[in-house]
C-alpha atoms as a PDB file:
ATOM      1  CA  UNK A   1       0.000   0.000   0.000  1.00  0.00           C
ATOM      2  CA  UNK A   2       1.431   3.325  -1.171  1.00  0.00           C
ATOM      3  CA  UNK A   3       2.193   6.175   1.456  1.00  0.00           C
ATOM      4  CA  UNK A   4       1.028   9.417   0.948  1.00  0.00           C
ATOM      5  CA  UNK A   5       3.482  11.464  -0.204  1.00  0.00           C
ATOM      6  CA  UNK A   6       3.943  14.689   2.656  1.00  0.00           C
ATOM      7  CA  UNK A   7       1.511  17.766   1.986  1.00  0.00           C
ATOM      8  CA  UNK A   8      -0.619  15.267  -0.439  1.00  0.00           C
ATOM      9  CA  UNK A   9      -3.744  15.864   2.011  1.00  0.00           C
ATOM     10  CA  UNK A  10      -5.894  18.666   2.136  1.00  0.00           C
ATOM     11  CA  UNK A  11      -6.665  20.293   5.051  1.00  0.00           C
ATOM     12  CA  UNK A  12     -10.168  20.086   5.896  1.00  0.00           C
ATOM     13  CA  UNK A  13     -11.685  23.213   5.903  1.00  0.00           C
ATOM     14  CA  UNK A  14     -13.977  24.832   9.349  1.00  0.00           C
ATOM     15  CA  UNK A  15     -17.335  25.521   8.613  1.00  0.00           C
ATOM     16  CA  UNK A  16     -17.974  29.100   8.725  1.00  0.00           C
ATOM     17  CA  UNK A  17     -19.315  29.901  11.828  1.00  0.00           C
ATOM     18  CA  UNK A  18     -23.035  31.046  11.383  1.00  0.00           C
ATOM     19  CA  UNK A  19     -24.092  34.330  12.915  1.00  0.00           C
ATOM     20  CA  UNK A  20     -26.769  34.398  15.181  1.00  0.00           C
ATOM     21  CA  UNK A  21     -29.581  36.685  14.172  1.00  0.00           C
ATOM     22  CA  UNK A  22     -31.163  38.909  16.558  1.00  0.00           C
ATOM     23  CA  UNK A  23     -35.180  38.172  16.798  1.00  0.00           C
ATOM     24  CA  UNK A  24     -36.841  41.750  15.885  1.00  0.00           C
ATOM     25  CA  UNK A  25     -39.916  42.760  18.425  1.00  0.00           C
ATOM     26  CA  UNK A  26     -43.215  43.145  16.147  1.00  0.00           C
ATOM     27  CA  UNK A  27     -43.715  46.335  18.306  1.00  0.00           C
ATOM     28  CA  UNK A  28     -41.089  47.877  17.640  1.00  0.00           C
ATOM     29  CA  UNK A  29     -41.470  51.110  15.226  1.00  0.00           C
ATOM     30  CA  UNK A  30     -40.335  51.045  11.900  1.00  0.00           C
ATOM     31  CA  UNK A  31     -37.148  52.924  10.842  1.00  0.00           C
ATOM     32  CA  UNK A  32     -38.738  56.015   8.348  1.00  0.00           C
ATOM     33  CA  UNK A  33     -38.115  55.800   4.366  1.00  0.00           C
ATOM     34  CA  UNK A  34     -35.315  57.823   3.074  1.00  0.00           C
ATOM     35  CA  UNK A  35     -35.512  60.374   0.478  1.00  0.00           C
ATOM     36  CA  UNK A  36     -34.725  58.008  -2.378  1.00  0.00           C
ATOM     37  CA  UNK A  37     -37.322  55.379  -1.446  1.00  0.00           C
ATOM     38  CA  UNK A  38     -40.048  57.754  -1.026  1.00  0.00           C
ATOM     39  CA  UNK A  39     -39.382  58.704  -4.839  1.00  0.00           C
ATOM     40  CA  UNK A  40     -39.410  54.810  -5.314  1.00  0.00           C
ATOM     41  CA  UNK A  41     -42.647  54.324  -3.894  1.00  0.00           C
ATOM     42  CA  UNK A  42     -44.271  56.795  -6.077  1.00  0.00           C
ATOM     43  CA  UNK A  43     -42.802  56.059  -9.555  1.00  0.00           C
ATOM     44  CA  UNK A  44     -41.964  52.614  -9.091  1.00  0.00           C
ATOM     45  CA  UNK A  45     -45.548  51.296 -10.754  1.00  0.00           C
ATOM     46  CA  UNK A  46     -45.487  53.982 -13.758  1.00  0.00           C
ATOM     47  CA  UNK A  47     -41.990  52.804 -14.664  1.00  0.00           C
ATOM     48  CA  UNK A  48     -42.935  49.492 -14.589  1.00  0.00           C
ATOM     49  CA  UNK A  49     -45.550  49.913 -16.627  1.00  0.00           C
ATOM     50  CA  UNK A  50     -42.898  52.459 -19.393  1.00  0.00           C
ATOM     51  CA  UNK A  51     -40.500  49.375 -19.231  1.00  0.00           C
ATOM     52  CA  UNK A  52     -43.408  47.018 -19.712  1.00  0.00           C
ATOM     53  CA  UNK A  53     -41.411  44.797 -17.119  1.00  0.00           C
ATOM     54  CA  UNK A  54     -42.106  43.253 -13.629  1.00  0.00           C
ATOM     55  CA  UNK A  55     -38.791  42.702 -13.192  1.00  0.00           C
ATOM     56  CA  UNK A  56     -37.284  44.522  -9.986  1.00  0.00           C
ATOM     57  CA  UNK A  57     -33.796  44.816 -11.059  1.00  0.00           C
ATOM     58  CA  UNK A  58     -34.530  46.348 -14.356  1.00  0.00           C
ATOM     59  CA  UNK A  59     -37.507  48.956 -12.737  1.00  0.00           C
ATOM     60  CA  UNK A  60     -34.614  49.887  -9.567  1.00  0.00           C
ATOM     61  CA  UNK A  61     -31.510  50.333 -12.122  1.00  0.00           C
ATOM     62  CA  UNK A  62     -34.500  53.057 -13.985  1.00  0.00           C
ATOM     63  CA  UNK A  63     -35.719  54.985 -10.628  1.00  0.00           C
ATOM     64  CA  UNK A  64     -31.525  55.399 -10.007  1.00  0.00           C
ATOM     65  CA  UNK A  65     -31.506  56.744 -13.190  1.00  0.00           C
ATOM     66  CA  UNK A  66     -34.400  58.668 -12.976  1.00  0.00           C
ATOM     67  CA  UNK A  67     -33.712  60.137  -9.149  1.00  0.00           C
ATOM     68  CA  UNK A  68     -30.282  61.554 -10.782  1.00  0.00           C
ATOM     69  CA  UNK A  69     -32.247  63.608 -12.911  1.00  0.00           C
ATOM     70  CA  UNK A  70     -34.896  64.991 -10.466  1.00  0.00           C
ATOM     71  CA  UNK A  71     -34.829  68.616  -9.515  1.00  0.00           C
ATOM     72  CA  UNK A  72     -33.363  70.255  -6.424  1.00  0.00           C
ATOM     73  CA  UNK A  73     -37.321  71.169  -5.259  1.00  0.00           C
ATOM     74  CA  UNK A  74     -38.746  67.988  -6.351  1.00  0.00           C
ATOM     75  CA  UNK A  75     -35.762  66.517  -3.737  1.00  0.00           C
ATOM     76  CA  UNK A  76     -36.834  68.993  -1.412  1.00  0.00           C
ATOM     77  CA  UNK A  77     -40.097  67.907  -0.748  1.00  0.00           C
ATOM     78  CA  UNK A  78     -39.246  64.197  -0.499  1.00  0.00           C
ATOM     79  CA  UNK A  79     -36.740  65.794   2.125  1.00  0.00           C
ATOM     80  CA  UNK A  80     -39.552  67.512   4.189  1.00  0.00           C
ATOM     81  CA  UNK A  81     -41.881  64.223   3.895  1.00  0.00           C
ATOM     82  CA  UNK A  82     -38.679  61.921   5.575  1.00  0.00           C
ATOM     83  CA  UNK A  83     -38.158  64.742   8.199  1.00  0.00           C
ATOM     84  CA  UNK A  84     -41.794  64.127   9.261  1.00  0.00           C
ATOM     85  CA  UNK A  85     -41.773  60.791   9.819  1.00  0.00           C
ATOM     86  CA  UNK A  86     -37.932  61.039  11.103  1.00  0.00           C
ATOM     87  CA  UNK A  87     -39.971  63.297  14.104  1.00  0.00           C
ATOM     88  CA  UNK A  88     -42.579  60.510  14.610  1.00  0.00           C
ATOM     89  CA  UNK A  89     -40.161  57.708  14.288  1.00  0.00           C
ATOM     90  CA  UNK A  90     -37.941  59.445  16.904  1.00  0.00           C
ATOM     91  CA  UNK A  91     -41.238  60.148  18.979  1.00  0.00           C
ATOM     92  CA  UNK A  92     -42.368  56.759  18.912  1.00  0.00           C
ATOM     93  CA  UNK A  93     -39.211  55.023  19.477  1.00  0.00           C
ATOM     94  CA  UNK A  94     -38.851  57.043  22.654  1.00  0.00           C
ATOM     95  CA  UNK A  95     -42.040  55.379  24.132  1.00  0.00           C
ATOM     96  CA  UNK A  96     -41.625  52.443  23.051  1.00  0.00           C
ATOM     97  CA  UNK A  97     -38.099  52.124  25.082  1.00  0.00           C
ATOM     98  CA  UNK A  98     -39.859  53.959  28.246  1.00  0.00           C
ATOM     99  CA  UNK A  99     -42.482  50.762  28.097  1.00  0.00           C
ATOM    100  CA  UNK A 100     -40.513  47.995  27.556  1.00  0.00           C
ATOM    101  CA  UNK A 101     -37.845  49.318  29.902  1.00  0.00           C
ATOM    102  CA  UNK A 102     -40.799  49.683  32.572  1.00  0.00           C
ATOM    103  CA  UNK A 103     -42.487  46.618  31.678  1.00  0.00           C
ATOM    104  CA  UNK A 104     -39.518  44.299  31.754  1.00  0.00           C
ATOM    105  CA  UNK A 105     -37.565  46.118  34.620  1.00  0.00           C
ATOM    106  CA  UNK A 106     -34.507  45.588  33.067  1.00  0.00           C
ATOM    107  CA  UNK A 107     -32.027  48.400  31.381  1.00  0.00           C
ATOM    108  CA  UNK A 108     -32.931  49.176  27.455  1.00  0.00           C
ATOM    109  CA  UNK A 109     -29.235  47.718  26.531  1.00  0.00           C
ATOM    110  CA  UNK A 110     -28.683  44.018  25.744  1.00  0.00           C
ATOM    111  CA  UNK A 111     -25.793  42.256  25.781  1.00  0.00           C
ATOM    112  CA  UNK A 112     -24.546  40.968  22.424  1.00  0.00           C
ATOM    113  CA  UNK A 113     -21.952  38.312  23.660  1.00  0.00           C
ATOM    114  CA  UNK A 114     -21.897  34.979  22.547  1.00  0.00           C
ATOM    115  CA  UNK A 115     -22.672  32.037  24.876  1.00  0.00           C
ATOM    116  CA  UNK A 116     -19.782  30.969  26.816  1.00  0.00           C
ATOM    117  CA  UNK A 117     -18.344  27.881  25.814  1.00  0.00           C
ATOM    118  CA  UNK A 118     -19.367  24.400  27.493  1.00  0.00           C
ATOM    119  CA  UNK A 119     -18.108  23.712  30.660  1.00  0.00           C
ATOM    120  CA  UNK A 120     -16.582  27.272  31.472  1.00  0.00           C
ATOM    121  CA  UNK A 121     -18.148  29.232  34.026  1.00  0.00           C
ATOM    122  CA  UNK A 122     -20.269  31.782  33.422  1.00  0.00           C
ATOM    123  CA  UNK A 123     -18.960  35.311  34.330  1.00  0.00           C
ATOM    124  CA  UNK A 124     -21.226  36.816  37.053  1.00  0.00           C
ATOM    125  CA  UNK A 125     -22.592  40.009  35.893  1.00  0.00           C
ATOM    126  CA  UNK A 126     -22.532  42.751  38.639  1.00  0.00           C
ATOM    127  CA  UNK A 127     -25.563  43.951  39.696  1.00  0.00           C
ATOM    128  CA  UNK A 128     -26.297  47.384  40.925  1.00  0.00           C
ATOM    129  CA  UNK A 129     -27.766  46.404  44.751  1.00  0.00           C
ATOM    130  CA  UNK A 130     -31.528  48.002  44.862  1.00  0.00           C
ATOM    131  CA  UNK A 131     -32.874  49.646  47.725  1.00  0.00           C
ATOM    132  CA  UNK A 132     -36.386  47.855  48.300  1.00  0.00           C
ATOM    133  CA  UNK A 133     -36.942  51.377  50.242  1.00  0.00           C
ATOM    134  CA  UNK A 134     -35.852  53.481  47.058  1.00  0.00           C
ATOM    135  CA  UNK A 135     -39.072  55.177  45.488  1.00  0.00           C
ATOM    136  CA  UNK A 136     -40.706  53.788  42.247  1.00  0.00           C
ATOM    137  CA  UNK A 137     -39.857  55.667  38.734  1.00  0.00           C
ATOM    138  CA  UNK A 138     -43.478  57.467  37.631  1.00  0.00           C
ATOM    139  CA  UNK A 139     -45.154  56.089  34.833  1.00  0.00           C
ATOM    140  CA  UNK A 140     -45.078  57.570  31.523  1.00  0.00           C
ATOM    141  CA  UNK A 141     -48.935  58.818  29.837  1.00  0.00           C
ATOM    142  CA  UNK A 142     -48.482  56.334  27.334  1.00  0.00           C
ATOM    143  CA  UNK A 143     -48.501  53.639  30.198  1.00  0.00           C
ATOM    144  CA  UNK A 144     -51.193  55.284  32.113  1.00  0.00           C
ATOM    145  CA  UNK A 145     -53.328  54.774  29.012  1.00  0.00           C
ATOM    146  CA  UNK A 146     -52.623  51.853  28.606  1.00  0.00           C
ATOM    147  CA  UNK A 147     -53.376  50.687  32.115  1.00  0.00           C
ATOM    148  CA  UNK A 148     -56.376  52.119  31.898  1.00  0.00           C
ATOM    149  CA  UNK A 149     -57.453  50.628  28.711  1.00  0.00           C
ATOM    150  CA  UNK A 150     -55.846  47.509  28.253  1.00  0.00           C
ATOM    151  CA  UNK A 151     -59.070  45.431  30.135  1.00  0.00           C
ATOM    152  CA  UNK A 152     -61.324  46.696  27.671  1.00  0.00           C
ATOM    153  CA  UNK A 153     -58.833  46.310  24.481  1.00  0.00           C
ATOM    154  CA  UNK A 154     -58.848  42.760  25.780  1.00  0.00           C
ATOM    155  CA  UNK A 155     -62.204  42.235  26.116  1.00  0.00           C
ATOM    156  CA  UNK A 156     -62.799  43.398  22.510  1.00  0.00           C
ATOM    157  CA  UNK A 157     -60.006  41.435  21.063  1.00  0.00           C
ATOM    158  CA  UNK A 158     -60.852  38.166  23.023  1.00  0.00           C
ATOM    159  CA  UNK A 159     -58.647  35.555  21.894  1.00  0.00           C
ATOM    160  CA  UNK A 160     -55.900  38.127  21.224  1.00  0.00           C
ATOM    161  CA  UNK A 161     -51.938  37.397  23.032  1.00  0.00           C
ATOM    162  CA  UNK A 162     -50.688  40.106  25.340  1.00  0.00           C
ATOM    163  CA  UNK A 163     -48.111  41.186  22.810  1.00  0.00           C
ATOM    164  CA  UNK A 164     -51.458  41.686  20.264  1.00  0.00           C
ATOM    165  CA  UNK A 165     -53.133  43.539  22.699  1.00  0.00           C
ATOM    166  CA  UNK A 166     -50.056  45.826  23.397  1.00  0.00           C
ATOM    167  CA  UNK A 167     -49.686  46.984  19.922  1.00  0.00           C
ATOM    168  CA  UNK A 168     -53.379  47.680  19.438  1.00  0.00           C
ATOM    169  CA  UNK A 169     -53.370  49.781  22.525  1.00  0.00           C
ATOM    170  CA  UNK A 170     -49.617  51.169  20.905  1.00  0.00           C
ATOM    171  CA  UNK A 171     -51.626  51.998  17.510  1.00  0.00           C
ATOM    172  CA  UNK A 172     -54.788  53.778  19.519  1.00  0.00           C
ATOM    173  CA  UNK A 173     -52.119  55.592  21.561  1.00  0.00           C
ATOM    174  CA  UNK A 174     -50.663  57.213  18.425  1.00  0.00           C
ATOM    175  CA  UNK A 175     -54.396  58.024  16.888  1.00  0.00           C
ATOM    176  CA  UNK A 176     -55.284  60.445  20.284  1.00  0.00           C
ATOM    177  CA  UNK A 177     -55.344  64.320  19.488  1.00  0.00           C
ATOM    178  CA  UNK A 178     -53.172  66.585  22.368  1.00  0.00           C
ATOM    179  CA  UNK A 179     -56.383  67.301  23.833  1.00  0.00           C
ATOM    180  CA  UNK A 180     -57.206  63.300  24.474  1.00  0.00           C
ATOM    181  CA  UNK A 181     -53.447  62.915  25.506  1.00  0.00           C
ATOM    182  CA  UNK A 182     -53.857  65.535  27.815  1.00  0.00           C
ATOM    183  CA  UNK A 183     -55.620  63.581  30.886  1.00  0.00           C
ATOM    184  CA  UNK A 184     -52.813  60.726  30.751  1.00  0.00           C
ATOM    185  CA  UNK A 185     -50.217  63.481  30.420  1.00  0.00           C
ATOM    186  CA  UNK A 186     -51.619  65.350  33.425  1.00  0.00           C
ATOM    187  CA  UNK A 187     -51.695  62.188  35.196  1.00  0.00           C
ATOM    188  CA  UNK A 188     -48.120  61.106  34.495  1.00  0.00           C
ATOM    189  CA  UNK A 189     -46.881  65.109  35.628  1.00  0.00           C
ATOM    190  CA  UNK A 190     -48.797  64.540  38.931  1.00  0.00           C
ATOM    191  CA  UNK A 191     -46.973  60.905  39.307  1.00  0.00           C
ATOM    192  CA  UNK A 192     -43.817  62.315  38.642  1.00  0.00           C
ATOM    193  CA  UNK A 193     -44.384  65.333  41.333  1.00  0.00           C
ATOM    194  CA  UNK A 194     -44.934  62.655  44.050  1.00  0.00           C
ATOM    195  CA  UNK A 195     -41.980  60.927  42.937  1.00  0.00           C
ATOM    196  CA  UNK A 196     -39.815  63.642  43.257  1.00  0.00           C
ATOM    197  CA  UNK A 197     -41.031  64.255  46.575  1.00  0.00           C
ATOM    198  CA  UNK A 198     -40.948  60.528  47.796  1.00  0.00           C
ATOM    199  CA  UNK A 199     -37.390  60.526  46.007  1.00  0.00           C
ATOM    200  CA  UNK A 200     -36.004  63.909  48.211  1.00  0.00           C
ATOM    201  CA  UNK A 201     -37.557  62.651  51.176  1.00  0.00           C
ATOM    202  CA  UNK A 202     -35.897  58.830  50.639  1.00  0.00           C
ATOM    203  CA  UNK A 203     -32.647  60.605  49.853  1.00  0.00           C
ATOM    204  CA  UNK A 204     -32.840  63.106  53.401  1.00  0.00           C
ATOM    205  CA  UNK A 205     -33.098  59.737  55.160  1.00  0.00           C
ATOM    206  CA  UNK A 206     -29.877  57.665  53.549  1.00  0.00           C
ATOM    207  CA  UNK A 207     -27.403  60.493  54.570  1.00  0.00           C
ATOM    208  CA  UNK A 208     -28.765  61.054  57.756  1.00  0.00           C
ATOM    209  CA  UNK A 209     -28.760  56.839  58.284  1.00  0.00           C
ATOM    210  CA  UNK A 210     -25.850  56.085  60.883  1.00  0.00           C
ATOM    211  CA  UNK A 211     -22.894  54.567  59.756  1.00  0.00           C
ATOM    212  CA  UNK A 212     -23.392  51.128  61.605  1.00  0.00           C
ATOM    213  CA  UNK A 213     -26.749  50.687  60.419  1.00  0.00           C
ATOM    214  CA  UNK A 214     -25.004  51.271  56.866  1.00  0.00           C
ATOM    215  CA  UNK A 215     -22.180  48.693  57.437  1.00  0.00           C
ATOM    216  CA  UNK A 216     -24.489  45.959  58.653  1.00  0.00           C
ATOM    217  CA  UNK A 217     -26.680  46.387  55.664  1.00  0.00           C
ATOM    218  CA  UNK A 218     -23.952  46.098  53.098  1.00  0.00           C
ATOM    219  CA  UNK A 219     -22.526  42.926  55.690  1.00  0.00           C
ATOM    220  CA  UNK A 220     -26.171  41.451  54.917  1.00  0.00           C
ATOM    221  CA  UNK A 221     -25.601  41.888  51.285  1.00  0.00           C
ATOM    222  CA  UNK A 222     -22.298  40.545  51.431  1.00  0.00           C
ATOM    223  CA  UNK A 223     -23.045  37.258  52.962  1.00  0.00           C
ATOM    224  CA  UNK A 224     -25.937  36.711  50.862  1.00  0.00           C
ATOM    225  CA  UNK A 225     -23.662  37.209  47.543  1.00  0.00           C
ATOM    226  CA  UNK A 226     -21.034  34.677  48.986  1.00  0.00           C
ATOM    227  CA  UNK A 227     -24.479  32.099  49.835  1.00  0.00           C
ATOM    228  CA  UNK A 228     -25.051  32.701  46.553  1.00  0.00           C
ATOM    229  CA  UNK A 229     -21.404  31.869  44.723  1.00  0.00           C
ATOM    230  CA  UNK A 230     -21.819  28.745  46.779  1.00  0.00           C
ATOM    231  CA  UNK A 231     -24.788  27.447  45.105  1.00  0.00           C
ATOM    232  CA  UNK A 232     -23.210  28.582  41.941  1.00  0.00           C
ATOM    233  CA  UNK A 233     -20.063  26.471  42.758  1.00  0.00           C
ATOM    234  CA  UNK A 234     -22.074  23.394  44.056  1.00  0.00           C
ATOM    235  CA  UNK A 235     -24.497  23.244  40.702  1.00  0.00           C
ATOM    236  CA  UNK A 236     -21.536  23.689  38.667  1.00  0.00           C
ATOM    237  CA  UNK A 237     -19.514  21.194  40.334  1.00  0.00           C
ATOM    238  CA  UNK A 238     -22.899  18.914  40.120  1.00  0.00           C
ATOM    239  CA  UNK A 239     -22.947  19.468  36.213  1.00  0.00           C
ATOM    240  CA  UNK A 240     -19.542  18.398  35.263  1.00  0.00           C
ATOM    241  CA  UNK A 241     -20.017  14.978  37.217  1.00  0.00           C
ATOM    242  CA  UNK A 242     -22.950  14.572  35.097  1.00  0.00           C
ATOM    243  CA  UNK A 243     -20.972  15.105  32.295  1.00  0.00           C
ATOM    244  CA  UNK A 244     -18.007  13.128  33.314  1.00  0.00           C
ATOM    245  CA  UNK A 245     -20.684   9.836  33.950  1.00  0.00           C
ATOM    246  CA  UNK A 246     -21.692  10.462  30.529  1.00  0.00           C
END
C-alpha cells in the first residue's frame, strides 16, 4: 500500500461559523423611508408599466436613473416628507423604550456576547444592589393609558396574546389628538411630582442613616452574595459529574 506522499492531504476546511440573528420585536417602530425610497414608492408602478417589465432589477436600475435627474425642489419635498416621519419615528421610538424598559424592569441595553463555551463558568454580571426602600420611577402617559385601557382592548379582542393587545393599545395611543393625551399626560406630571417628593424625602433619610446601620446592611448583602457563589459552585460542580458519567 502506497504512502502518501507529505503535503498530499488537504486540510479540511472549518465551517464558517453562522451568525446568530437577533429576533426583531413586532412592536417595535419602523425605521422612516429615506428620500430616495419615497421617490421609489411613487414612480416605481409607472416605470414598470414604461418598461413594460415586472422585473425589480430592471424597474430599480430606472428609478436610479431617474432620481439623478430629479430637480433640487422635487428633492426637497421628499426631504420635508422623511423629516416628518424622522420626528414621529424618533417620537415613537422614545415610548416604546420607556415601556418595555418599565415593563420588563430591566435596562434598554442588551448584551450581544456569545454564549460561553461548554463547561466554562459563566462570568457573574454585577448587579447594581436596589434599595427595596428606594421610590418607584413614575409612569409615563403612554402607560397610564394603557393601564387604563388595556381590560377593555382585551375584552374586545378576546382571543388576542398580550403582545397583540399591546400593539393595538400602541396603535390607539398614536391616533389620540393633544387634547385626548392631555388627561394621561396630566396624570403622568402629577406621578412624577410625588416621585420627586418621595425621592427627596428617601434621599434626606440615607445620609442622615448612621454609619453602623449602613455597614451591617452592606454585611447582609455581602453574605448573601457569597451564599449565593456557593450554590453557583455546588451546581456547577454537580454538572460536570454529570458530564463526566456520561
Amino acid at each position: 500500500m502506497a504512502k502518501a506522499t507529505k503535503g498530499s492531504e488537504k486540510p479540511v476546511k472549518k465551517a464558517a461559523a453562522t451568525k446568530k440573528k437577533v429576533k426583531k420585536d413586532p412592536n417595535a417602530p419602523k425605521k422612516p423611508k429615506t428620500v430616495y425610497f419615497l421617490f421609489c414608492d411613487d414612480y416605481r408602478e409607472k416605470v414598470g408599466k414604461e418598461l413594460n417589465s415586472k422585473s425589480a432589477p430592471e424597474v430599480s436600475k430606472e428609478l436610479g436613473k431617474r432620481w439623478k435627474d430629479v430637480d433640487a425642489e422635487e428633492k426637497a419635498r421628499y426631504q420635508k416628507i422623511y423629516e416628518k416621519t424622522k420626528a414621529q419615528y424618533e417620537k415613537d421610538l422614545k415610548e416604546y423604550n420607556s415601556t418595555k424598559k418599565a415593563s420588563s424592569g430591566e435596562d434598554e441595553s442588551e448584551s450581544d456576547s456569545d454564549e460561553p463555551a461548554k463547561g466554562k463558568r459563566k462570568a457573574k454580571a454585577a448587579k447594581p444592589k436596589k434599595d427595596p426602600n428606594e421610590p418607584k420611577r413614575p409612569l409615563t402617559a403612554y402607560l397610564y393609558y394603557c393601564n387604563t385601557n388595556r381590560a377593555d382592548v382585551k375584552k374586545e379582542n378576546e382571543g388576542k396574546t398580550m403582545i397583540e393587545v399591546t400593539k393595538i393599545l400602541s396603535e390607539q395611543w398614536k391616533g389620540l389628538t393633544d387634547d385626548e393625551k392631555k388627561k394621561y399626560n396630566d396624570m403622568a406630571e402629577k406621578g412624577k411630582k410625588v416621585y420627586e417628593k418621595e425621592m427627596e424625602k428617601y434621599k434626606k433619610e440615607k445620609t442622615s442613616e448612621p454609619a453602623s446601620k449602613k455597614k451591617k446592611v452592606d454585611d447582609e448583602d455581602d453574605e448573601d452574595d457569597d451564599e449565593e457563589d456557593d450554590e453557583d459552585d455546588d451546581e456547577e460542580g454537580g454538572s460536570e459529574e454529570d458530564e463526566d458519567d456520561e
